[in-house]
N, C-alpha and C. Protein backbone atom coordinates (compact mmCIF):
# COMPACT_ATOMS: atom_id res chain seq x y z
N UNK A 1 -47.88 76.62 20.03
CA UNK A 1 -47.62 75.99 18.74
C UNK A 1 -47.13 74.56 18.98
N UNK A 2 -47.90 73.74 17.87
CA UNK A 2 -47.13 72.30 18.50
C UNK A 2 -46.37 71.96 17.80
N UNK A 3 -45.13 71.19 18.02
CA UNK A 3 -43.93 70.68 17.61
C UNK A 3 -44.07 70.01 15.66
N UNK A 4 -43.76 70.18 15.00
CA UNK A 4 -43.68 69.43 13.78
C UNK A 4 -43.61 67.55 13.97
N UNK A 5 -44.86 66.87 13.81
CA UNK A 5 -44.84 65.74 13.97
C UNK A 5 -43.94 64.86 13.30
N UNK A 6 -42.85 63.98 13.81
CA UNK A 6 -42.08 62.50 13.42
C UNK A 6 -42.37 61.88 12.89
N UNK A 7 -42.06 61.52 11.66
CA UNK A 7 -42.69 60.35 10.82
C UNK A 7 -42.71 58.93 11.45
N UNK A 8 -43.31 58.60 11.41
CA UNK A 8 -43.83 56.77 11.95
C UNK A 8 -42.47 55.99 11.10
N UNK A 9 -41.20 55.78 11.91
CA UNK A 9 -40.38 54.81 11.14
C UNK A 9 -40.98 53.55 11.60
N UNK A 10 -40.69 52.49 11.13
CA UNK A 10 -39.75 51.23 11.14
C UNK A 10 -38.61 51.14 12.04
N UNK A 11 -38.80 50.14 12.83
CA UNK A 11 -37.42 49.45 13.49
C UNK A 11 -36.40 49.65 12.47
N UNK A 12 -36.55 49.07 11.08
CA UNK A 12 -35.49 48.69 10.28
C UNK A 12 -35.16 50.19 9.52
N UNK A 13 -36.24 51.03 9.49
CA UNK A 13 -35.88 52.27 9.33
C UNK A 13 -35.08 53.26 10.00
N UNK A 14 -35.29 53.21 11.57
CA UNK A 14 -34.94 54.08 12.34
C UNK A 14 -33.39 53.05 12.62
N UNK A 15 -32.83 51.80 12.56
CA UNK A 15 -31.82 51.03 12.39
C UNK A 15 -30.88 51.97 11.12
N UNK A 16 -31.47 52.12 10.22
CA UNK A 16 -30.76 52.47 9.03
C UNK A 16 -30.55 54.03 8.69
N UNK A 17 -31.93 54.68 9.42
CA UNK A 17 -30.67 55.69 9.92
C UNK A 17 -30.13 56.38 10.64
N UNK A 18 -29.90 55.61 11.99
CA UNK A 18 -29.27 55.74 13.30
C UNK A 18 -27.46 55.28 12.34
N UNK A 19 -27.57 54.32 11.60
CA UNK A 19 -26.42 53.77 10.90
C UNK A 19 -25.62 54.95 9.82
N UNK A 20 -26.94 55.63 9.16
CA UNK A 20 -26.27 56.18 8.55
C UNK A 20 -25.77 58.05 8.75
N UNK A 21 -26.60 57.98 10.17
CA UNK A 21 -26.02 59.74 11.06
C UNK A 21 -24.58 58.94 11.63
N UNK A 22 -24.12 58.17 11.94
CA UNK A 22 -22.83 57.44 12.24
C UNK A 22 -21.92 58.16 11.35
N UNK A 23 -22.17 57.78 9.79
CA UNK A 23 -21.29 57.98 8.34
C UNK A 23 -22.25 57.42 7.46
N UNK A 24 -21.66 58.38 6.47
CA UNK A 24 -22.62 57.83 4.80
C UNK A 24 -21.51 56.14 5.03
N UNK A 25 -22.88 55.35 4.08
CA UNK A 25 -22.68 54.32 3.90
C UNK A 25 -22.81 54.15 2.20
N UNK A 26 -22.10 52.56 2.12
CA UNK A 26 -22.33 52.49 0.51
C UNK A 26 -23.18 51.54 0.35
N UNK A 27 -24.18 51.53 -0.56
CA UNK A 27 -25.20 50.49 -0.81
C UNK A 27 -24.89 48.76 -0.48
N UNK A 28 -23.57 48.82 -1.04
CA UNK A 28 -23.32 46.89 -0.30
C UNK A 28 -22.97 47.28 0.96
N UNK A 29 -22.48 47.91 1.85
CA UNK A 29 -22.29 47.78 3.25
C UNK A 29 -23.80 47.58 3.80
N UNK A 30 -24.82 48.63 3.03
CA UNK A 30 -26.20 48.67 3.97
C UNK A 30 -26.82 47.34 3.43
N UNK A 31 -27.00 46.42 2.79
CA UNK A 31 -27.45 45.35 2.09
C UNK A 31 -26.94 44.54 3.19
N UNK A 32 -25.35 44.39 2.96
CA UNK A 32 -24.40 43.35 4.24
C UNK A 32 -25.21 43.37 5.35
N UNK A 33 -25.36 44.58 5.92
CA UNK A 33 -26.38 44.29 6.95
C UNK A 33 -27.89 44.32 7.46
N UNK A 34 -28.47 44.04 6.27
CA UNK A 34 -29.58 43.65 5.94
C UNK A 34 -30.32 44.19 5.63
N UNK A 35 -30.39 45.19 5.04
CA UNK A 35 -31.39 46.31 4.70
C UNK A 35 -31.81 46.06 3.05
N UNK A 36 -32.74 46.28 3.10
CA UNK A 36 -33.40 46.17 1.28
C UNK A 36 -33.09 47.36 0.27
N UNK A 37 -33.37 47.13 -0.56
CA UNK A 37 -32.61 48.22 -1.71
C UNK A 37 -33.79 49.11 -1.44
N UNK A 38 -35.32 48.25 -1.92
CA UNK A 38 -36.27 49.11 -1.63
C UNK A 38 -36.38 49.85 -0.27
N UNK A 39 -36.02 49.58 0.83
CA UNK A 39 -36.48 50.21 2.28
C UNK A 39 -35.13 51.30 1.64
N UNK A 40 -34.13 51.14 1.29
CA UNK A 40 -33.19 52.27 1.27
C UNK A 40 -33.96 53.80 0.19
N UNK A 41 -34.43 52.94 -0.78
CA UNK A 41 -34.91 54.26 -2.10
C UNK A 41 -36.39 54.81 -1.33
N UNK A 42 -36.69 54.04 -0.14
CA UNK A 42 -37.93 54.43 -0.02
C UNK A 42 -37.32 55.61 0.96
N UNK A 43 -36.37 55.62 1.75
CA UNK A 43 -35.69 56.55 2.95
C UNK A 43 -35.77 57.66 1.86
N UNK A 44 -34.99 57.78 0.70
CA UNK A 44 -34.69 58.48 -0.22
C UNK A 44 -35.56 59.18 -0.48
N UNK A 45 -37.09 58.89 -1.21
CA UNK A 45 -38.09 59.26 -1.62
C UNK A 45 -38.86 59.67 -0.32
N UNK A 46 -38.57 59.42 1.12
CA UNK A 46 -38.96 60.61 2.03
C UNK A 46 -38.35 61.48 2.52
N UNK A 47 -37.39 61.77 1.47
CA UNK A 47 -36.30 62.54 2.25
C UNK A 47 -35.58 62.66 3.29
N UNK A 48 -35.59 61.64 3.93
CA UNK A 48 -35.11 61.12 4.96
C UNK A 48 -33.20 60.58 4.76
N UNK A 49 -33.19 60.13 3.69
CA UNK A 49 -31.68 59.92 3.41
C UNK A 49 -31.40 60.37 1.84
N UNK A 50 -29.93 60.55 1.17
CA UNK A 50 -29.81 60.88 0.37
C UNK A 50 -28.83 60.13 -0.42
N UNK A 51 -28.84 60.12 -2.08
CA UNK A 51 -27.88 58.97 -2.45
C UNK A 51 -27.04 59.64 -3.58
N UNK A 52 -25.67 59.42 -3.32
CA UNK A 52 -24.69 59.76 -4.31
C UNK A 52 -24.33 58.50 -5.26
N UNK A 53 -24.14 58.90 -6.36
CA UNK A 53 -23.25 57.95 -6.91
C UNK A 53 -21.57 58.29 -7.80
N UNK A 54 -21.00 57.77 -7.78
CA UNK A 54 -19.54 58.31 -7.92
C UNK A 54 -18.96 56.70 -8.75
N UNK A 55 -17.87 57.21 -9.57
CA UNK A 55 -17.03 56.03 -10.19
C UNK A 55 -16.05 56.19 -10.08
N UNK A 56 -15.48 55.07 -9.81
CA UNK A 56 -13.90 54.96 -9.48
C UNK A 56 -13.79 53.86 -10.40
N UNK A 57 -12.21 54.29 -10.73
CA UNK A 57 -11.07 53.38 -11.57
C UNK A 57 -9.93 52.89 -10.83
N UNK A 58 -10.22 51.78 -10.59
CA UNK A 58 -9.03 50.58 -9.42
C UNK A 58 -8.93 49.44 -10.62
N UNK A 59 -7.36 49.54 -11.08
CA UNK A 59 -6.80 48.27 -11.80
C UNK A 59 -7.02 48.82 -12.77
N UNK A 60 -7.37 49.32 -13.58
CA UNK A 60 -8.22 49.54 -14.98
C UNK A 60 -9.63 49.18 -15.12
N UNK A 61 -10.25 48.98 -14.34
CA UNK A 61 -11.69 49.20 -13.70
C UNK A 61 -12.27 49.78 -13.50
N UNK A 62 -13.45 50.16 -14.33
CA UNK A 62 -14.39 51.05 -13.53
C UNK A 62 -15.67 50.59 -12.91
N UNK A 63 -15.97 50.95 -11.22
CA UNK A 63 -16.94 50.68 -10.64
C UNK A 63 -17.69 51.80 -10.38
N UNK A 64 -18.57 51.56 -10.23
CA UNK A 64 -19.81 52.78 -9.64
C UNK A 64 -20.26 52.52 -8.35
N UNK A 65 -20.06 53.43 -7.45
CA UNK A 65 -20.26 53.47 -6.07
C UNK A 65 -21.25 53.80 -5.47
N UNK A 66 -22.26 53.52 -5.03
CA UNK A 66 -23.75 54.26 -4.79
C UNK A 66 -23.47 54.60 -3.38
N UNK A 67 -23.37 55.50 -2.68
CA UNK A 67 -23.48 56.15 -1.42
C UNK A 67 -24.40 56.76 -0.52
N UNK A 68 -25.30 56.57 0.78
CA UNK A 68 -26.22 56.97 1.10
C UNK A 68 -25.37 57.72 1.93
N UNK A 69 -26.51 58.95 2.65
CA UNK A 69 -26.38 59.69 3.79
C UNK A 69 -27.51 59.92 4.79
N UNK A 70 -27.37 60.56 5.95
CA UNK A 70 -28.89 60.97 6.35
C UNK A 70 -28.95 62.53 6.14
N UNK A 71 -30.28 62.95 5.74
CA UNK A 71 -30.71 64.17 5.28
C UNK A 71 -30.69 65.17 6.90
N UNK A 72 -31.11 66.12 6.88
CA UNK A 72 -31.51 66.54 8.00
C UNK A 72 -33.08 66.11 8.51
N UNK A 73 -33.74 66.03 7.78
CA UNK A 73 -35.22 65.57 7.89
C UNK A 73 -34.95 64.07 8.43
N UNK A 74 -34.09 63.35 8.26
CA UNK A 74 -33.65 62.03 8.83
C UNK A 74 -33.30 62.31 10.16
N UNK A 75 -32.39 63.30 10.41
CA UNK A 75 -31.58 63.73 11.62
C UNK A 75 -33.32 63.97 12.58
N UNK A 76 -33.86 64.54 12.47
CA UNK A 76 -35.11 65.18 13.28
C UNK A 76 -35.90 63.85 13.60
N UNK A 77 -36.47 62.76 12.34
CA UNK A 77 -37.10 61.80 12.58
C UNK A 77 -36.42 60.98 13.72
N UNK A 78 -35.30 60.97 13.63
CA UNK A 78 -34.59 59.73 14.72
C UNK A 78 -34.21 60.70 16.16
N UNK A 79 -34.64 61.85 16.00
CA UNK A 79 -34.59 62.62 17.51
C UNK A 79 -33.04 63.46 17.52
N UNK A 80 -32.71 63.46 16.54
CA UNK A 80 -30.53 63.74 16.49
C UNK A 80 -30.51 65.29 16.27
């Protein structure tokens, strides 16, 4: 039987989620370091990473926090 084939990442793919089996990240940290919104929703839409969103109230503020992770299907693509 042969092995379940690896999806063909990207440098900037297999970067982002080598970054994000580390720790979930939050959408401006992965931007800060250069990643596109689209390359992130596209991880998403291969199931490859996954995205929370959550709101917090700091000051009388409310922000919305978008949070990625890596899926397990992420974990396998990058060899982890």
């Amino acid at each position: 039987m042969t092995p379940p084939r690896r999806p063909s990442l990207s440098a900037e793919q297999r970067r982002a989620l080598e970054m994000l089996n580390r720790a979930p990240c939050t959408k401006t940290l992965l931007i800060v370091h250069g990643f596109t919104l689209a390359m992130l929703i596209g991880l998403v839409s291969d199931g490859l990473a996954d995205v929370e969103t959550e709101t917090v109230t700091a000051s009388g503020r409310r922000t919305e926090i978008v949070r990625f992770r890596i899926t397990a299907a992420g974990c396998r693509a990058i060899g982890v």
